[in-house]
Protein backbone atom coordinates (compact mmCIF):
# COMPACT_ATOMS: atom_id res chain seq x y z
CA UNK A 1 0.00 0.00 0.00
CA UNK A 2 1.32 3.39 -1.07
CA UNK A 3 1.59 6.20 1.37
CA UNK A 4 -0.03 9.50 0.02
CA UNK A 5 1.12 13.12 2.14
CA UNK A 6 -0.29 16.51 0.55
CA UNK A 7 2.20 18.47 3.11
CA UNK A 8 4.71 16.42 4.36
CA UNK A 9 7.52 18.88 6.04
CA UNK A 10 11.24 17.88 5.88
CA UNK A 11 12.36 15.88 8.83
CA UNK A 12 15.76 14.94 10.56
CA UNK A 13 16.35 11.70 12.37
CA UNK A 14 17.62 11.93 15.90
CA UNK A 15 19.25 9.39 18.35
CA UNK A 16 18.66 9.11 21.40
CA UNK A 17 18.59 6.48 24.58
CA UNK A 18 15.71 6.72 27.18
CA UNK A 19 13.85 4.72 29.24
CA UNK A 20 11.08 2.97 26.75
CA UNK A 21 7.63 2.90 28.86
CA UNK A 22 6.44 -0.44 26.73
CA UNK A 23 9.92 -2.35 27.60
CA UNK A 24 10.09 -0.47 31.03
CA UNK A 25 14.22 -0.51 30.50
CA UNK A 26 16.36 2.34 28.55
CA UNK A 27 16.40 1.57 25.16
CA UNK A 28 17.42 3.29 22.12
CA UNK A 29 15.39 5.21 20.45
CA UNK A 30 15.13 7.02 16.79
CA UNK A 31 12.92 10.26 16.48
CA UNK A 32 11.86 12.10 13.42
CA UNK A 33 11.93 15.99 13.87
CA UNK A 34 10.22 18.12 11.70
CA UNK A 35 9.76 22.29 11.85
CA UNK A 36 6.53 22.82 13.94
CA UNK A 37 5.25 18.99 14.46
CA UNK A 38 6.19 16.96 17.81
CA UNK A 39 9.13 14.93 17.60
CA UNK A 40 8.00 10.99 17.13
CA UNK A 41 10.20 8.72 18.65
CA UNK A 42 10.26 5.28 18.31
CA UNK A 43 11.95 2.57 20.42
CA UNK A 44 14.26 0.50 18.51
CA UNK A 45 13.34 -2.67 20.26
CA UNK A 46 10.12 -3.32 20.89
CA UNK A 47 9.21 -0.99 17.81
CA UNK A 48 6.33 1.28 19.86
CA UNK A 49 6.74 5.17 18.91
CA UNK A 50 5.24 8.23 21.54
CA UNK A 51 4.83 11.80 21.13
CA UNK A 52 5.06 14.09 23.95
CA UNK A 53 1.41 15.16 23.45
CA UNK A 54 0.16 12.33 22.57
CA UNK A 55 1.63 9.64 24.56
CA UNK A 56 1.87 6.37 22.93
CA UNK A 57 1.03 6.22 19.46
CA UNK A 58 -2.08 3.77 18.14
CA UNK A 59 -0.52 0.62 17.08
CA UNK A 60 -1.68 -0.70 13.68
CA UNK A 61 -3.95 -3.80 13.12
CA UNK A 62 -1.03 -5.75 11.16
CA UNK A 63 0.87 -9.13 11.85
CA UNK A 64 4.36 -8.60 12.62
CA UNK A 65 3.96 -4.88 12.53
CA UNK A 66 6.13 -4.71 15.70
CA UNK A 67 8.94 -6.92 13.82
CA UNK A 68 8.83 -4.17 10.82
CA UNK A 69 8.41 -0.95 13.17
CA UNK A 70 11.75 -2.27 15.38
CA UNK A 71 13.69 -3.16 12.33
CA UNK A 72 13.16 0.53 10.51
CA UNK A 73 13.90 2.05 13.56
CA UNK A 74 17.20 0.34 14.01
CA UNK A 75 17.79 1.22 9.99
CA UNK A 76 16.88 4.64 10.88
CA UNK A 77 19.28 5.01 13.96
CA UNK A 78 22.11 3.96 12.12
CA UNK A 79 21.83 6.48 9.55
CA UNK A 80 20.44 9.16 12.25
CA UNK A 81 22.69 12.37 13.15
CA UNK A 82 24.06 12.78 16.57
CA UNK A 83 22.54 15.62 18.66
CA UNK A 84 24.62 18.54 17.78
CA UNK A 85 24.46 17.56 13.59
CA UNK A 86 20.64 16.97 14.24
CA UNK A 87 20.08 20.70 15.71
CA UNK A 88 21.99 22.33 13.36
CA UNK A 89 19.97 20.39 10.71
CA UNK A 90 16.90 21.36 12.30
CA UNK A 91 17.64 25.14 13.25
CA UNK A 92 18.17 25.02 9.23
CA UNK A 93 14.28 23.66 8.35
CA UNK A 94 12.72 26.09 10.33
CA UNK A 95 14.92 28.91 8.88
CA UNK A 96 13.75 27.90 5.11
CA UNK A 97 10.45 27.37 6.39
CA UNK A 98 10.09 30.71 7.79
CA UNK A 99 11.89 32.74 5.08
């Protein structure tokens, strides 16, 4: 199934380790900044993802979704910037989305 946005924004992936509330241990976790949204992060082993206003995100009605979600994620964290490269990257979004 194809995935249709009308106004995606540009994001930047961002590491991260913190205590996942789903495995109830600190995990690693990737999350997806983009200018103006929440950050989404998503634990890179049992493959939930949260939002700060949201909480947990709904989980989809798929088998193995949770297989698929955790495998991305750890994809996604091994190409994801470090902090400092991740600000800078994001500092530049919301410049060219404001100019």
């Amino acid at each position: 199934m194809a995935e249709l946005h009308i106004c995606r924004p540009a994001s930047v992936d961002l590491r991260s380790v913190r205590r996942c509330p789903t495995c109830e241990q600190r995990r690693r976790f990737v999350g997806s900044v983009a200018a103006w949204y929440p950050t989404v992060w998503t634990c890179c082993s049992c493959g939930d993802a949260f939002c700060v206003e949201e909480g947990r995100l709904p989980r989809p009605w798929a088998r193995a979704w949770r297989q698929r979600s955790s495998s991305e994620a750890r994809q996604r964290w091994t190409q994801a910037a470090p902090r400092v490269e991740a600000e800078e990257r994001i500092r530049s979004l919301i410049l060219e989305a404001t100019a």
